[in-house]
N, C-alpha and C. Protein backbone atom coordinates (compact mmCIF):
# COMPACT_ATOMS: atom_id res chain seq x y z
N UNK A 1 55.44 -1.79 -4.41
CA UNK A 1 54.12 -1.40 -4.86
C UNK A 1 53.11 -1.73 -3.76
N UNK A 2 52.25 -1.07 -3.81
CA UNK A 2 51.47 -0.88 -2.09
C UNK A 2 49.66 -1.13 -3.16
N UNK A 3 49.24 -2.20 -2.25
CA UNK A 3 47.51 -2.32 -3.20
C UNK A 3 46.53 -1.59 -2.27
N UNK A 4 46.00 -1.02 -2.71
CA UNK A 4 45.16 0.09 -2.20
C UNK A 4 43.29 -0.82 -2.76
N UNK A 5 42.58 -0.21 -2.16
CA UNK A 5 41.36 -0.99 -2.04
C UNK A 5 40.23 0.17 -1.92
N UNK A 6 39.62 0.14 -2.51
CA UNK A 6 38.23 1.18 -2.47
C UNK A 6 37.17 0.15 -1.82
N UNK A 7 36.96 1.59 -0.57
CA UNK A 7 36.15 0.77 0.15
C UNK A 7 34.96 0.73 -0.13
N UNK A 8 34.11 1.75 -0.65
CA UNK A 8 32.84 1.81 -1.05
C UNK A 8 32.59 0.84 -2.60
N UNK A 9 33.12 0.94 -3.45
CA UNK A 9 33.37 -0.16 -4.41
C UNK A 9 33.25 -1.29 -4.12
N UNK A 10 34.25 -1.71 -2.74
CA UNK A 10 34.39 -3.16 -2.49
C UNK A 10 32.90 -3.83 -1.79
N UNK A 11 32.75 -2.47 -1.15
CA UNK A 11 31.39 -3.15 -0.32
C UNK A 11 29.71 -2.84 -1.77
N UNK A 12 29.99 -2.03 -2.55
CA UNK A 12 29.19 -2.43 -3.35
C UNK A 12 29.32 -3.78 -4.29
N UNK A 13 30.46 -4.02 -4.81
CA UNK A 13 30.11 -5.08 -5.60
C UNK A 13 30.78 -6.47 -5.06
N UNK A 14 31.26 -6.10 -3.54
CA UNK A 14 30.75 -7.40 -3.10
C UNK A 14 29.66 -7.97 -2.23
N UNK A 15 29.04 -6.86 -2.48
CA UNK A 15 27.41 -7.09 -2.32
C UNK A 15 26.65 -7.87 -3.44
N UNK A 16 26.98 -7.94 -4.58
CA UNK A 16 26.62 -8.13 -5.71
C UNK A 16 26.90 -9.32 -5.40
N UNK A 17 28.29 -9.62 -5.45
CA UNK A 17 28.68 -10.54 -5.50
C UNK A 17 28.73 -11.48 -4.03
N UNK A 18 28.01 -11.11 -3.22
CA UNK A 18 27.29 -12.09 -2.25
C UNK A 18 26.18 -12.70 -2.41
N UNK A 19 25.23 -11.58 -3.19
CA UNK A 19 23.89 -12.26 -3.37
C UNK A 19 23.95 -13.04 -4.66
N UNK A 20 24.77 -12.75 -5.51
CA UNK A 20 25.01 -13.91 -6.50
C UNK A 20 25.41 -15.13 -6.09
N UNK A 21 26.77 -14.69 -5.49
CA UNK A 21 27.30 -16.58 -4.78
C UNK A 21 25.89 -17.47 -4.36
N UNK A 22 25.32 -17.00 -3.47
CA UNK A 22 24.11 -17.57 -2.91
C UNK A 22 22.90 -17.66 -3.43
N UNK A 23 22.55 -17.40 -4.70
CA UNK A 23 22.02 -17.86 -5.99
C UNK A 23 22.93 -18.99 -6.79
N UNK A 24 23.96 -18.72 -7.11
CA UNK A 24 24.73 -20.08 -7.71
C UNK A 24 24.56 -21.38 -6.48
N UNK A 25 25.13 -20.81 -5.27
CA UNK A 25 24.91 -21.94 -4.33
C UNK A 25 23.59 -23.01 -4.01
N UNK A 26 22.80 -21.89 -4.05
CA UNK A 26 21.61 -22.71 -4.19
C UNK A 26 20.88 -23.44 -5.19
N UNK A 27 21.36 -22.99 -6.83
CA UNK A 27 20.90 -23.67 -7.83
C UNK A 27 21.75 -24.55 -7.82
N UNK A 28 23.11 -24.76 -7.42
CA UNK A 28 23.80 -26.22 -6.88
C UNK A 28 22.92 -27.48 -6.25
N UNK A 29 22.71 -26.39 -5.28
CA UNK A 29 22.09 -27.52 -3.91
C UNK A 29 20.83 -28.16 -4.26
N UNK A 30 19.84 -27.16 -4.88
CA UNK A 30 18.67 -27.50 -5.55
C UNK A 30 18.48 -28.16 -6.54
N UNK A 31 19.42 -28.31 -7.32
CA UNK A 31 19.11 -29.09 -8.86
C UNK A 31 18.85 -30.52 -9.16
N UNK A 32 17.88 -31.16 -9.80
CA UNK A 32 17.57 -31.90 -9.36
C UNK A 32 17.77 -33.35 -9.07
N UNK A 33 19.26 -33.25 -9.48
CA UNK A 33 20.64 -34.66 -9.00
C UNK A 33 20.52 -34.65 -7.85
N UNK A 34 21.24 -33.38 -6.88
CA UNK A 34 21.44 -33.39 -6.04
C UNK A 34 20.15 -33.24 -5.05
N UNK A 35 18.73 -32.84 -5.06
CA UNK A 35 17.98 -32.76 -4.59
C UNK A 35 17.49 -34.53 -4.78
N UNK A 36 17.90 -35.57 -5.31
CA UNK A 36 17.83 -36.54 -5.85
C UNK A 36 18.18 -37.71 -4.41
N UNK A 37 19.63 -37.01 -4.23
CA UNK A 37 20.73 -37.70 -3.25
C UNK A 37 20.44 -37.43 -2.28
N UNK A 38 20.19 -35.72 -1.90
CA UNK A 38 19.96 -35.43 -0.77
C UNK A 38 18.34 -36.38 -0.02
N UNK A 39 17.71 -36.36 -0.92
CA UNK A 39 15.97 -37.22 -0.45
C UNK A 39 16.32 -38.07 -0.27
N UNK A 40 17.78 -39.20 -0.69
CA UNK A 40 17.99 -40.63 -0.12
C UNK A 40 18.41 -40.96 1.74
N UNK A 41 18.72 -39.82 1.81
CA UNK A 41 19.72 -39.37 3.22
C UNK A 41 18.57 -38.65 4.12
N UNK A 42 17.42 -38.09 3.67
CA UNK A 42 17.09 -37.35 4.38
C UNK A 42 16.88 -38.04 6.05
N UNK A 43 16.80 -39.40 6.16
CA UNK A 43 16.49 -39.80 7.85
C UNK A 43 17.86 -40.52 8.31
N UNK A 44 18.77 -40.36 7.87
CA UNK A 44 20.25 -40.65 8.19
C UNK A 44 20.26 -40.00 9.21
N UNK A 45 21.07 -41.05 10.31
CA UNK A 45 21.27 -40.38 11.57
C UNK A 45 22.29 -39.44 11.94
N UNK A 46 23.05 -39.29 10.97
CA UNK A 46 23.45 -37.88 10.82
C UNK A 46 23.34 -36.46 10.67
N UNK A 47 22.10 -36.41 9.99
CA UNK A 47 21.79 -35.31 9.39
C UNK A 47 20.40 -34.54 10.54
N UNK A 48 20.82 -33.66 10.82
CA UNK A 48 19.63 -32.74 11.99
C UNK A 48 18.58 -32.20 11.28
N UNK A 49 18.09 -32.19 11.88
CA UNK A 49 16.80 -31.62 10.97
C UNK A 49 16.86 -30.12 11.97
N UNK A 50 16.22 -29.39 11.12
CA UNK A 50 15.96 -27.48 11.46
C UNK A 50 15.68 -27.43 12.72
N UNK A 51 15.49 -27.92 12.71
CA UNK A 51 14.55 -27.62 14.57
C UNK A 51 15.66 -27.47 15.35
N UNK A 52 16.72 -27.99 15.69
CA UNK A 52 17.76 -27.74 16.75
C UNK A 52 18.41 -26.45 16.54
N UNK A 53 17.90 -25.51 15.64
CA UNK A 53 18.05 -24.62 15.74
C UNK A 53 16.92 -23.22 15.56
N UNK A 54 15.70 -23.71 16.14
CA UNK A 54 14.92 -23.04 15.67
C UNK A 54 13.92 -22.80 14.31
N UNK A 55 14.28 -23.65 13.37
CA UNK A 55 13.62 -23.76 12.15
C UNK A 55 14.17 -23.47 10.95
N UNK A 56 13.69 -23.75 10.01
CA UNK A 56 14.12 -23.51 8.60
C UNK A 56 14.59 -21.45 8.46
N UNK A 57 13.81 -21.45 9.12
CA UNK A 57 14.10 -19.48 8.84
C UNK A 57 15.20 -19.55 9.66
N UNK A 58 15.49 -19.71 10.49
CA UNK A 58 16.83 -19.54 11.08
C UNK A 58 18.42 -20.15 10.99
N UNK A 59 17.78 -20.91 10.19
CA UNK A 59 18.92 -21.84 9.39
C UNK A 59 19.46 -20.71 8.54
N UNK A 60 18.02 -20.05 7.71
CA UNK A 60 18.49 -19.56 6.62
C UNK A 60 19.27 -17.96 6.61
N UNK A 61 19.06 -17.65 8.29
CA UNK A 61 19.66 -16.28 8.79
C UNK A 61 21.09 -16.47 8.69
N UNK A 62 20.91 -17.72 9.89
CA UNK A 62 22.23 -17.71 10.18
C UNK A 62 23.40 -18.48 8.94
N UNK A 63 23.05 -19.25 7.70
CA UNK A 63 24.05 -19.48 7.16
C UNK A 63 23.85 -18.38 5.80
N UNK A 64 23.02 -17.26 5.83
CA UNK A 64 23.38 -15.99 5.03
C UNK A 64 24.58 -15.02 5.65
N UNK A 65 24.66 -15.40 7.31
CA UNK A 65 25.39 -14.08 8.13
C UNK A 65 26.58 -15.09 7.92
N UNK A 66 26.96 -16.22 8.30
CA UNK A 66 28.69 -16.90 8.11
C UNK A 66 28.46 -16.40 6.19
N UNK A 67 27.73 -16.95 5.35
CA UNK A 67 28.46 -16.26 4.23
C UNK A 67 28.69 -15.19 3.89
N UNK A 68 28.31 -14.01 4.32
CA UNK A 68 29.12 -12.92 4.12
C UNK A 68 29.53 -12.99 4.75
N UNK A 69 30.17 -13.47 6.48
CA UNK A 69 31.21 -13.29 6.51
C UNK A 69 32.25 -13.52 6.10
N UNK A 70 32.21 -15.22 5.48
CA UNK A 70 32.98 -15.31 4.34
C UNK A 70 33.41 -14.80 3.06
N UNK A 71 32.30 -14.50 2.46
CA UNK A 71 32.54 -13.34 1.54
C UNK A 71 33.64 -12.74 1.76
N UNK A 72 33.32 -11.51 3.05
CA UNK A 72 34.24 -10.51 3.64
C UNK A 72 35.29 -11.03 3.73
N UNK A 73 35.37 -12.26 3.99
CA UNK A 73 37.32 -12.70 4.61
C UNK A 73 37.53 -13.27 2.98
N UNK A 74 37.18 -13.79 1.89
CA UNK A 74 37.54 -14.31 0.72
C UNK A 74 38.30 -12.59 -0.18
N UNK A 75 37.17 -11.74 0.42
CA UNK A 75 37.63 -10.71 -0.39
C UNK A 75 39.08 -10.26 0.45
N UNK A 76 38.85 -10.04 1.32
CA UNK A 76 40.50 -9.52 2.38
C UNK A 76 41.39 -10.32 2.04
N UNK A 77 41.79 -11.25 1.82
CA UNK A 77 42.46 -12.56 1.05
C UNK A 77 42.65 -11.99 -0.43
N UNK A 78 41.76 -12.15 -1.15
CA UNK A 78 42.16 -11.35 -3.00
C UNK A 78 42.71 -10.40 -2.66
N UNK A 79 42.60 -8.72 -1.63
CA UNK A 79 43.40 -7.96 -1.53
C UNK A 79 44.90 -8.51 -1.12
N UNK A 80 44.89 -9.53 -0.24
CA UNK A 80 46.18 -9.33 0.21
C UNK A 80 47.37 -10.40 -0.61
N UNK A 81 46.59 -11.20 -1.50
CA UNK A 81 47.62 -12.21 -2.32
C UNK A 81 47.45 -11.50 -4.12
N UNK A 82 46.96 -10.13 -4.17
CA UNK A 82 46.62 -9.53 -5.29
C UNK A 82 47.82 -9.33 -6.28
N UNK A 83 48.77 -9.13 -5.67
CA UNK A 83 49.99 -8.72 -6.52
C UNK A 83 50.70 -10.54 -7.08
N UNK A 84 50.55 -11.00 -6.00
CA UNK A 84 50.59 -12.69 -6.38
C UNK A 84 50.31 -13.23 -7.46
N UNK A 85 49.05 -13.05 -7.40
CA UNK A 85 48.24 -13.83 -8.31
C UNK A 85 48.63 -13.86 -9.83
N UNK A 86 48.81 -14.82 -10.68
CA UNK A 86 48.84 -14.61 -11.93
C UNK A 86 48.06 -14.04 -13.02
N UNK A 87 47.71 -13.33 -14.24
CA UNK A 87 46.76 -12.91 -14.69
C UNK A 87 46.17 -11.80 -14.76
N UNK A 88 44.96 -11.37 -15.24
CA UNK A 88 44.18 -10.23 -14.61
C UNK A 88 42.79 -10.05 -15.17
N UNK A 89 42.17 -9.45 -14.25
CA UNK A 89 40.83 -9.50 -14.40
C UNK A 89 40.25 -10.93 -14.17
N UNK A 90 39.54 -11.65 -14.49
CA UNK A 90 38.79 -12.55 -14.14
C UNK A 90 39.81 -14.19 -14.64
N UNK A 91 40.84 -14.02 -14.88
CA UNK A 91 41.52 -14.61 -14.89
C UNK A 91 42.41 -14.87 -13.71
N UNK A 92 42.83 -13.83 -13.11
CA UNK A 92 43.57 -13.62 -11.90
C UNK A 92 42.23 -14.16 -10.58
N UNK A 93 41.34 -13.87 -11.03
CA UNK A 93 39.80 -13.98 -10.07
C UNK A 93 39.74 -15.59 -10.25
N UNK A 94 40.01 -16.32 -10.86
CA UNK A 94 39.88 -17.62 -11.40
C UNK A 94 40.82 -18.78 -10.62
N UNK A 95 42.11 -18.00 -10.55
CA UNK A 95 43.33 -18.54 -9.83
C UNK A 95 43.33 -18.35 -8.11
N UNK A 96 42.38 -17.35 -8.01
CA UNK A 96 41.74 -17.02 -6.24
C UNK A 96 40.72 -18.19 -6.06
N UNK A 97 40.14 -18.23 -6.93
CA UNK A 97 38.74 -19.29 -6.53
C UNK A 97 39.49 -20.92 -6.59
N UNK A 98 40.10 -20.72 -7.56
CA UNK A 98 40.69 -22.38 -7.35
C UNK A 98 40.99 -22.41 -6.03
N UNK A 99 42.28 -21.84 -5.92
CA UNK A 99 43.12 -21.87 -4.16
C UNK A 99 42.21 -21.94 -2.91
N UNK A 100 40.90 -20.60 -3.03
CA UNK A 100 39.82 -21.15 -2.14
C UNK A 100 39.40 -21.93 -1.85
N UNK A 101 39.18 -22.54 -3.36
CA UNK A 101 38.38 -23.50 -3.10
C UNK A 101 38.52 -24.81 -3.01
N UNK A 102 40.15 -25.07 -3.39
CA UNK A 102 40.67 -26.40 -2.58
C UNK A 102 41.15 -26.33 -0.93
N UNK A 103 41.17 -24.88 -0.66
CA UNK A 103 41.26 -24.60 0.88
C UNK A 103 40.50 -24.85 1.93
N UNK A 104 39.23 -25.12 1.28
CA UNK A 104 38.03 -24.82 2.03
C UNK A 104 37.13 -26.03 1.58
N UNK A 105 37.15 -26.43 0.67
CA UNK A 105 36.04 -27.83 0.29
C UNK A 105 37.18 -29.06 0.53
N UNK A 106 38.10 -29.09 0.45
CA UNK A 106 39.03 -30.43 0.38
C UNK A 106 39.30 -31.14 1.47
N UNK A 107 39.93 -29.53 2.54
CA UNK A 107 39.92 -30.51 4.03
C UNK A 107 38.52 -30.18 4.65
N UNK A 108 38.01 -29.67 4.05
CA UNK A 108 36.38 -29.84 4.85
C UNK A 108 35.78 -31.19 4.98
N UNK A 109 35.88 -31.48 3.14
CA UNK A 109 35.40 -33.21 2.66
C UNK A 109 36.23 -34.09 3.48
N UNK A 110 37.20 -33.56 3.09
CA UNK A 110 38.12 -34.70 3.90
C UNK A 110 37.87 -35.52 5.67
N UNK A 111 37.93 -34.24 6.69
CA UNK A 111 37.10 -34.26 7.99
C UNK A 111 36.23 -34.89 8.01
N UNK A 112 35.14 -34.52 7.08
CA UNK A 112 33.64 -35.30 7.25
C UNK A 112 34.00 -36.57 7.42
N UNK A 113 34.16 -37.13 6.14
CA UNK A 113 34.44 -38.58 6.18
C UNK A 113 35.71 -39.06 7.15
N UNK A 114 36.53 -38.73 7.65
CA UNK A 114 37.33 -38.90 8.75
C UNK A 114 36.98 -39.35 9.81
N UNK A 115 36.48 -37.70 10.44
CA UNK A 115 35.59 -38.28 11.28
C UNK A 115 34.35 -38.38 11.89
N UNK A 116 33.47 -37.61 11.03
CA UNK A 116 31.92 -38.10 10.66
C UNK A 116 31.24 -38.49 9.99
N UNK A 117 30.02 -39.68 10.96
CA UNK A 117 29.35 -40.64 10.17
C UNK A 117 28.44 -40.00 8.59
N UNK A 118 28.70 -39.48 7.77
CA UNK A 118 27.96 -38.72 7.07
C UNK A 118 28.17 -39.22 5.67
N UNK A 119 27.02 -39.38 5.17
CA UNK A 119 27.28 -40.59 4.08
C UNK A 119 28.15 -39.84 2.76
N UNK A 120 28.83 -40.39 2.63
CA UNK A 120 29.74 -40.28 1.17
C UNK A 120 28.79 -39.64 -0.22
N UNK A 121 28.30 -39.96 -0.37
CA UNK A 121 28.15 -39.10 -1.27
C UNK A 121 27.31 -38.07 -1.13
N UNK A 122 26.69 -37.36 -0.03
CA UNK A 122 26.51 -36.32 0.62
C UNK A 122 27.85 -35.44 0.65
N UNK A 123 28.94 -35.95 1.20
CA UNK A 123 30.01 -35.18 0.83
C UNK A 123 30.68 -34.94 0.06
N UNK A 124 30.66 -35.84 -0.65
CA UNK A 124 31.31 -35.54 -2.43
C UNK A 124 29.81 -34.60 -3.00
N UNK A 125 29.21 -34.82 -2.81
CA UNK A 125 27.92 -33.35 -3.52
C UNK A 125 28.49 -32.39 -2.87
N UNK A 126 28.76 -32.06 -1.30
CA UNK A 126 29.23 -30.94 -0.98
C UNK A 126 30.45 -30.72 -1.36
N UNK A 127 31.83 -31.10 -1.37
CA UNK A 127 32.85 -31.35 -2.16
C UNK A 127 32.97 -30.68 -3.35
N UNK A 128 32.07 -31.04 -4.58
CA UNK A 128 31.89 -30.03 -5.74
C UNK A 128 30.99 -29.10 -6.10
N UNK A 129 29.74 -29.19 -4.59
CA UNK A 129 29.27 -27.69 -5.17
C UNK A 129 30.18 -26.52 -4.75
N UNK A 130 30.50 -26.70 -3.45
CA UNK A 130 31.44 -25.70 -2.87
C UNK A 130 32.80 -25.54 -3.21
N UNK A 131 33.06 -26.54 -4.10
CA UNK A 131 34.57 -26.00 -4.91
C UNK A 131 33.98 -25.36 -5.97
N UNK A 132 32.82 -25.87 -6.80
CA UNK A 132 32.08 -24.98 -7.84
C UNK A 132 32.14 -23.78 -7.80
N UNK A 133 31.39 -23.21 -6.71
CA UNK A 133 30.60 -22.48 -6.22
C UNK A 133 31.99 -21.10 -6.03
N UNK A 134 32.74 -21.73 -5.46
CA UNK A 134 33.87 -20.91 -4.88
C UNK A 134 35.22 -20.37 -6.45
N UNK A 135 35.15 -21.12 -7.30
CA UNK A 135 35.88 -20.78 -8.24
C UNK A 135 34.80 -20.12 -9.21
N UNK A 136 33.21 -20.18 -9.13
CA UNK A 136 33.16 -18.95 -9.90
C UNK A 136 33.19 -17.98 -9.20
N UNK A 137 32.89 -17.88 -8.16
CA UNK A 137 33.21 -16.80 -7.09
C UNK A 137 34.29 -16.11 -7.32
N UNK A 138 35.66 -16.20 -7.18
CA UNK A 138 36.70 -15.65 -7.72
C UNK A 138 37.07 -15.41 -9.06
N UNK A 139 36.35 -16.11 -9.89
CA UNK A 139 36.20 -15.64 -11.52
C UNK A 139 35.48 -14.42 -11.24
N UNK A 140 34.46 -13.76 -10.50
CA UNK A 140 33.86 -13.15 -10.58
C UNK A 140 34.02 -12.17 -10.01
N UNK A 141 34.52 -11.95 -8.63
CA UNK A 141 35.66 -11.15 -7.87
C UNK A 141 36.49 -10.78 -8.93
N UNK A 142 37.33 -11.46 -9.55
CA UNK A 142 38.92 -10.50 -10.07
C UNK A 142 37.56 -10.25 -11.12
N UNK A 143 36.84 -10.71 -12.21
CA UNK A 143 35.77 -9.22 -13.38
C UNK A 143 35.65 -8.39 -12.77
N UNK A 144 34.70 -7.90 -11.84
CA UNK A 144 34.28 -7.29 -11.05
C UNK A 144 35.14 -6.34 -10.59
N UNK A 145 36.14 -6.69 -9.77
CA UNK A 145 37.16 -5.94 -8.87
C UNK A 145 38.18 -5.27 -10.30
N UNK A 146 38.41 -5.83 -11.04
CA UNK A 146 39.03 -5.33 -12.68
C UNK A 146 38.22 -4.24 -13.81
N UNK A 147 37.26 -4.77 -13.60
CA UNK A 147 36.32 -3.77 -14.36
C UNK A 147 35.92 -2.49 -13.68
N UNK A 148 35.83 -2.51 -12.53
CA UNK A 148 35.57 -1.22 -11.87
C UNK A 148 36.42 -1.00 -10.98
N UNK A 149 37.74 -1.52 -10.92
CA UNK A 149 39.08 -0.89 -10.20
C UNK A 149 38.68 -0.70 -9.06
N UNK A 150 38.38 -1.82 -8.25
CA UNK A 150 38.06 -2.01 -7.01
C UNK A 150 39.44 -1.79 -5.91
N UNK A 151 40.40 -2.45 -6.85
CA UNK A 151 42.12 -2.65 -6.23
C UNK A 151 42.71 -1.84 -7.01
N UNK A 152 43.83 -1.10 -6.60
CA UNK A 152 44.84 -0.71 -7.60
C UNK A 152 45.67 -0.32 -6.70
N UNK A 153 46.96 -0.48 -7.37
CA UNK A 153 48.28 -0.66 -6.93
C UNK A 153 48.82 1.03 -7.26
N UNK A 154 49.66 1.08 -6.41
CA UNK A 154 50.23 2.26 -5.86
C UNK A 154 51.89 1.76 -6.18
């Protein structure tokens, strides 16, 4: 069986589903626990402030352009472990976001504290927004990609 992929589909509703991630992401980052933790850290000698890269607007270019590119590579990934996956529809989308998202937040967290000075619970906030963040993401991918037959198998 051969999975076939609509391309105009894919790039519409994972458009959708970019500018959503990055609405969930940010009501993560923003809420006001974590906006709580983050104000304890803010002069930690770890943490850079905007300027080494030009400013707050350019922060906010450049980590919109790595997330879709991520996006783009999360979705090329659901196509290619699609027949894999257990489930369907946003269930199967559910079992993508887990796997992501212990792929990608676990040895990330892990590194930090390894081997940078970066205070602990700064990384455990990042730790579960971005495993959060990433399993509704794939809940929302396989609805999405299921409801409007984004994938289908040949």
């Amino acid at each position: 069986m051969k999975t076939k992929i609509n391309t105009k589909k894919a790039v519409l509703w994972g458009t959708v589903l970019i500018i959503i991630q990055m609405m969930i992401g940010n009501l993560l980052y923003m809420n006001p626990i974590v906006a709580g933790i983050n104000k304890q850290f803010e002069e930690h000698s770890s943490i850079k402030s905007f300027d080494f890269i030009g400013g707050l607007g350019n922060w906010i270019i450049l980590t919109m352009i790595f997330g879709i590119f991520l996006m783009v590579f999360w979705i090329f990934l659901y196509k290619l472990f699609y027949l894999s996956l257990p489930g369907k529809g946003w269930i199967k989308g559910l079992y993508f976001g887990i796997i992501i998202g212990f792929i990608k937040s676990v040895p990330e967290a892990f590194n930090q504290w390894m081997v940078i000075n970066y205070p602990t619970p700064l990384i455990l906030v990042q730790l579960f927004n971005t495993f959060v963040s990433l399993v509704i993401f794939g809940a929302l991918l396989g609805f999405f990609f299921s409801k409007f037959k984004v994938i289908t198998n040949e």
